[in-house]
PDB file of N, CA and C in Angstrom:
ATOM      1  N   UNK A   1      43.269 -24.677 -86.057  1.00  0.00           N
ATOM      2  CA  UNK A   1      42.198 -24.974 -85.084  1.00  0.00           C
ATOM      3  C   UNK A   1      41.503 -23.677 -84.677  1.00  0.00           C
ATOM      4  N   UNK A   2      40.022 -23.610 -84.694  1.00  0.00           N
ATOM      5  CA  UNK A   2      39.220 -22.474 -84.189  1.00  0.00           C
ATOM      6  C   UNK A   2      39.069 -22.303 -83.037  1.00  0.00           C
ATOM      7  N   UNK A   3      39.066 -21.346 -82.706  1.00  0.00           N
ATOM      8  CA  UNK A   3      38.266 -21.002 -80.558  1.00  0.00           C
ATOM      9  C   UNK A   3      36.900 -21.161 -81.677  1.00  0.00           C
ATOM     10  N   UNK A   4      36.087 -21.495 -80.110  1.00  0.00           N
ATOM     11  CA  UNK A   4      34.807 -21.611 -79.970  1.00  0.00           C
ATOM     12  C   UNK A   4      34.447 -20.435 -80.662  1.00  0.00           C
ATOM     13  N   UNK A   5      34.552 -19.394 -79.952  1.00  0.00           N
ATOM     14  CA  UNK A   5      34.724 -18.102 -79.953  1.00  0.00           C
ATOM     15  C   UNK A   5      34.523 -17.377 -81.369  1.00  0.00           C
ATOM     16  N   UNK A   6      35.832 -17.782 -82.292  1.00  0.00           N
ATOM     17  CA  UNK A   6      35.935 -17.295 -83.458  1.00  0.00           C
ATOM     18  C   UNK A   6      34.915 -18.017 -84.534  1.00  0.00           C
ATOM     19  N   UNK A   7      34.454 -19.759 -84.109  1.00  0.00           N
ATOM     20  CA  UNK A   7      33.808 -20.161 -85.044  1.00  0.00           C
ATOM     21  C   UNK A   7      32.114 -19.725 -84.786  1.00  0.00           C
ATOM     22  N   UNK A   8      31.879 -18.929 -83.817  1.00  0.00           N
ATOM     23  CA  UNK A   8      30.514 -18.333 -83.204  1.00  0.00           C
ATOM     24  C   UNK A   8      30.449 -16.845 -83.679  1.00  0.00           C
ATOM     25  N   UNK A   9      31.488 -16.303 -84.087  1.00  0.00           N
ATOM     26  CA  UNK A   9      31.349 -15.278 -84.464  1.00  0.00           C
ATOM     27  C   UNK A   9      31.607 -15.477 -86.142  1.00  0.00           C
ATOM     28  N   UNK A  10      32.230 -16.402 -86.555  1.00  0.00           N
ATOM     29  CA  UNK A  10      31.868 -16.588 -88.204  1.00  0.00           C
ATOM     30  C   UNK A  10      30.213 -17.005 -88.947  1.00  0.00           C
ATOM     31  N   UNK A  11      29.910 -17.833 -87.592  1.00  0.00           N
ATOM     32  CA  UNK A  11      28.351 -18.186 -87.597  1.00  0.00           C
ATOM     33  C   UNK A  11      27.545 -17.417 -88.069  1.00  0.00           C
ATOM     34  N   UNK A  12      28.045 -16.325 -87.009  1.00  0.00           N
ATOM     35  CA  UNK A  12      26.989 -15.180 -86.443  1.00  0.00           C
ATOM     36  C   UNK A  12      27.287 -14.043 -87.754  1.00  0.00           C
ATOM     37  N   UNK A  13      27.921 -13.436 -88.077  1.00  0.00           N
ATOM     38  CA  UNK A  13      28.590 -12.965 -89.416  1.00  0.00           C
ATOM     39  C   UNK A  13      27.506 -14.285 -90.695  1.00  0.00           C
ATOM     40  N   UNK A  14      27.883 -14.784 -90.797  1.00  0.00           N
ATOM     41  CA  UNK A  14      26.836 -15.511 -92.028  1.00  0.00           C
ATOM     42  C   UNK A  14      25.382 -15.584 -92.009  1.00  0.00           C
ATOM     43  N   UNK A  15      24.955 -15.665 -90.396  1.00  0.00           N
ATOM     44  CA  UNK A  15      23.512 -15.147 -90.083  1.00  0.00           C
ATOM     45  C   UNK A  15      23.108 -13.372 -90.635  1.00  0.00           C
ATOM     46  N   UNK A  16      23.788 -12.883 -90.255  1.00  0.00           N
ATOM     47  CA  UNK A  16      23.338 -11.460 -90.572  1.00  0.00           C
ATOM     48  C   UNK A  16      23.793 -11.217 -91.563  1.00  0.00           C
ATOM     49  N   UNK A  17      24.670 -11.813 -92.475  1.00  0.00           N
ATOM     50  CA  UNK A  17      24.878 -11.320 -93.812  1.00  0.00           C
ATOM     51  C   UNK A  17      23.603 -11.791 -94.570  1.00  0.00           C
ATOM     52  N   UNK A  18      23.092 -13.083 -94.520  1.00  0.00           N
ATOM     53  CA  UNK A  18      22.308 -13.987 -95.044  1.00  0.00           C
ATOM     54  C   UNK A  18      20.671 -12.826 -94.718  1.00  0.00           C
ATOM     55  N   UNK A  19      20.564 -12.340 -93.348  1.00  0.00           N
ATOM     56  CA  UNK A  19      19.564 -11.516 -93.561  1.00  0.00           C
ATOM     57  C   UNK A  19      20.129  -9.811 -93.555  1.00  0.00           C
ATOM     58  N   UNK A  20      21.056  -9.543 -94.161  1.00  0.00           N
ATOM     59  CA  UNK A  20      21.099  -8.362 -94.820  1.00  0.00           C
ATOM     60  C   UNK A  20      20.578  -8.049 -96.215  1.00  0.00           C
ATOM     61  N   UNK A  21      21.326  -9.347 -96.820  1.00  0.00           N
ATOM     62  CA  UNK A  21      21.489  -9.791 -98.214  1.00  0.00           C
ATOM     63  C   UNK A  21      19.828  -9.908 -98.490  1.00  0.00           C
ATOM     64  N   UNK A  22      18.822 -10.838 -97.277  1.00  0.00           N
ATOM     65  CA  UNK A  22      17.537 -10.579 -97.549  1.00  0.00           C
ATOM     66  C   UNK A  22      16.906  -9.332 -97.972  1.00  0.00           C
ATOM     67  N   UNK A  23      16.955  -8.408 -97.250  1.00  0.00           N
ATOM     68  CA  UNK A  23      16.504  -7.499 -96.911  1.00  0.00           C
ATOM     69  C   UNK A  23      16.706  -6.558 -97.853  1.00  0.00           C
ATOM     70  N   UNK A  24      18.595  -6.548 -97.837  1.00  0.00           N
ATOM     71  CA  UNK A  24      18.223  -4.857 -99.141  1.00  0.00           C
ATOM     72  C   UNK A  24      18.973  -5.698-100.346  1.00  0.00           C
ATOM     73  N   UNK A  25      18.729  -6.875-100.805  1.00  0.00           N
ATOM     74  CA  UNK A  25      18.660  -7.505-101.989  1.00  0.00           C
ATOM     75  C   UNK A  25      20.091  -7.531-102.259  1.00  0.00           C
ATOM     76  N   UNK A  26      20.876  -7.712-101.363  1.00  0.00           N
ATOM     77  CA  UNK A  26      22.433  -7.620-101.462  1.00  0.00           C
ATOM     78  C   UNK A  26      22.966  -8.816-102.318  1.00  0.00           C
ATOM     79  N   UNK A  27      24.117  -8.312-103.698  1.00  0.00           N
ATOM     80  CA  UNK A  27      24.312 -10.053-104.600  1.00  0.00           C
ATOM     81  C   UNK A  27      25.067 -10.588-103.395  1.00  0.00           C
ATOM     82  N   UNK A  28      25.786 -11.674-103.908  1.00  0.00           N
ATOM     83  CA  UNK A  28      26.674 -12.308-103.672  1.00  0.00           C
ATOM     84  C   UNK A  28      27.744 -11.899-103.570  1.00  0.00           C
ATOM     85  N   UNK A  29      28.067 -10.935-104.453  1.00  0.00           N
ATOM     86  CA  UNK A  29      29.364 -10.858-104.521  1.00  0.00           C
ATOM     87  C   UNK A  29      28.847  -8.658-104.567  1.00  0.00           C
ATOM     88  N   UNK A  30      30.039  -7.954-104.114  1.00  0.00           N
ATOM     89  CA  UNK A  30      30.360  -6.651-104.380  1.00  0.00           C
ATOM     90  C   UNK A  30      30.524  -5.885-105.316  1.00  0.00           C
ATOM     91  N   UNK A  31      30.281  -4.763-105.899  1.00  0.00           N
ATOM     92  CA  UNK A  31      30.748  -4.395-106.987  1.00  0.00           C
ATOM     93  C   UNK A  31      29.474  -4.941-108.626  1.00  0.00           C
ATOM     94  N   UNK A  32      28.459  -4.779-108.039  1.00  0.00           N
ATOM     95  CA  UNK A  32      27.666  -4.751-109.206  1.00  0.00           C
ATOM     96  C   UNK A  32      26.168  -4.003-109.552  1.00  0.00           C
ATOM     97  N   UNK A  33      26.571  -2.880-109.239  1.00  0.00           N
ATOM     98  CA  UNK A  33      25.652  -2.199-109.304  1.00  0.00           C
ATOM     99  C   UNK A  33      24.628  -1.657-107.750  1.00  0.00           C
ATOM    100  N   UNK A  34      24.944  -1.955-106.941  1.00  0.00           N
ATOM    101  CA  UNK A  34      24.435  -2.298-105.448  1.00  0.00           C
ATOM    102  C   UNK A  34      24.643  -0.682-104.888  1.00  0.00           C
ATOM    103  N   UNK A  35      23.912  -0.237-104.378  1.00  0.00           N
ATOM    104  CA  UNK A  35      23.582   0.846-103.419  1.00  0.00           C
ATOM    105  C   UNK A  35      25.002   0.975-102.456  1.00  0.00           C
ATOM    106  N   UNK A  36      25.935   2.251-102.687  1.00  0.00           N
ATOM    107  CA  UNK A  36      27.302   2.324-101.541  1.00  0.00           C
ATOM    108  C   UNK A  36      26.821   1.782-100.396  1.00  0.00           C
ATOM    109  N   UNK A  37      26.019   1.935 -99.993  1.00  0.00           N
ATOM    110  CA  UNK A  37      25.418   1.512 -98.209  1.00  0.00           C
ATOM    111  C   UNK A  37      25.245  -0.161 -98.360  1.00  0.00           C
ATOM    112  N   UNK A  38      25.069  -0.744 -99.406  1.00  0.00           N
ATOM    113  CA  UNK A  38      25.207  -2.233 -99.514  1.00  0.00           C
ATOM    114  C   UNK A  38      26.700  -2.506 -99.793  1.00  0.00           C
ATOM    115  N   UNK A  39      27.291  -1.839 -99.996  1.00  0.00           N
ATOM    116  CA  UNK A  39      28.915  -2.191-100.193  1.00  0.00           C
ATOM    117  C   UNK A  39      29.441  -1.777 -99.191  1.00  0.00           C
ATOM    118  N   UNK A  40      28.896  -0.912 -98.432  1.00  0.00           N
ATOM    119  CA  UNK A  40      29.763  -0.812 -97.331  1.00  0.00           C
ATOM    120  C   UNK A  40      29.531  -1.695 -95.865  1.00  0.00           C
ATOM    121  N   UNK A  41      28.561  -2.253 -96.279  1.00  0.00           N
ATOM    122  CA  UNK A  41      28.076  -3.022 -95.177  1.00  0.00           C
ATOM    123  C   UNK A  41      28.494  -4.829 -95.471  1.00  0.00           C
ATOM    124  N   UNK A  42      28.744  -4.538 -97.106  1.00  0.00           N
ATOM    125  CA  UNK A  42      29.111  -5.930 -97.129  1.00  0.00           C
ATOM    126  C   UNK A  42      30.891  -6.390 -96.509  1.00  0.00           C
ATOM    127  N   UNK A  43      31.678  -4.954 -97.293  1.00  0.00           N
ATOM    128  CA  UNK A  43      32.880  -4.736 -96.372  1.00  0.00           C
ATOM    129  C   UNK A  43      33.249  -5.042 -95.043  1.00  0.00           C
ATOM    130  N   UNK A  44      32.042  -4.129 -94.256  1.00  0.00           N
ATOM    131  CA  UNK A  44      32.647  -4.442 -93.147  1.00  0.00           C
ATOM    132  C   UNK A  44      31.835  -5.805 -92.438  1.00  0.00           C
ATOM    133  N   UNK A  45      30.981  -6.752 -93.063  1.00  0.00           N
ATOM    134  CA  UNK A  45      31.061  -7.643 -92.500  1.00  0.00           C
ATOM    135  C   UNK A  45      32.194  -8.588 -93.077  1.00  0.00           C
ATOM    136  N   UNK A  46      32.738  -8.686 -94.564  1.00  0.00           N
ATOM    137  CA  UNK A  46      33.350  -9.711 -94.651  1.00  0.00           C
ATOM    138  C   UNK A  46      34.778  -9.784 -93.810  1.00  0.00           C
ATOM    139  N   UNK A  47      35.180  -8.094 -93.461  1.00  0.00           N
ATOM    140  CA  UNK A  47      36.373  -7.680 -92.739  1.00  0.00           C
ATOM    141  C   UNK A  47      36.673  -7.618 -91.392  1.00  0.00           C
ATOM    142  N   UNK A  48      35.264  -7.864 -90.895  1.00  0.00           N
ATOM    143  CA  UNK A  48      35.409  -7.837 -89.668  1.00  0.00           C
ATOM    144  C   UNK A  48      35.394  -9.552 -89.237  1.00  0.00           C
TER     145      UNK A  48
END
């Protein structure tokens, strides 16, 4: 079962990945050729 809490912050995490990924053309997935600053940003959103 989720807190409110945690399922608002998974939300919110898929919102800004969704416009990161816009923005500096981030894949899907890590590890393919992508700018370190797009891997490191994809890191720490999927980790946080």
């Amino acid at each position: 079962m989720m807190t409110d809490a945690k399922k608002e912050s998974a939300l919110e995490r898929r919102i800004i990945f969704s416009c990161i990924r816009r923005t500096t053309q981030l894949p899907a997935y890590p590890g393919s050729g992508t700018k370190p600053v797009d891997k490191i940003l994809y890191a720490i959103i999927i980790l946080n």
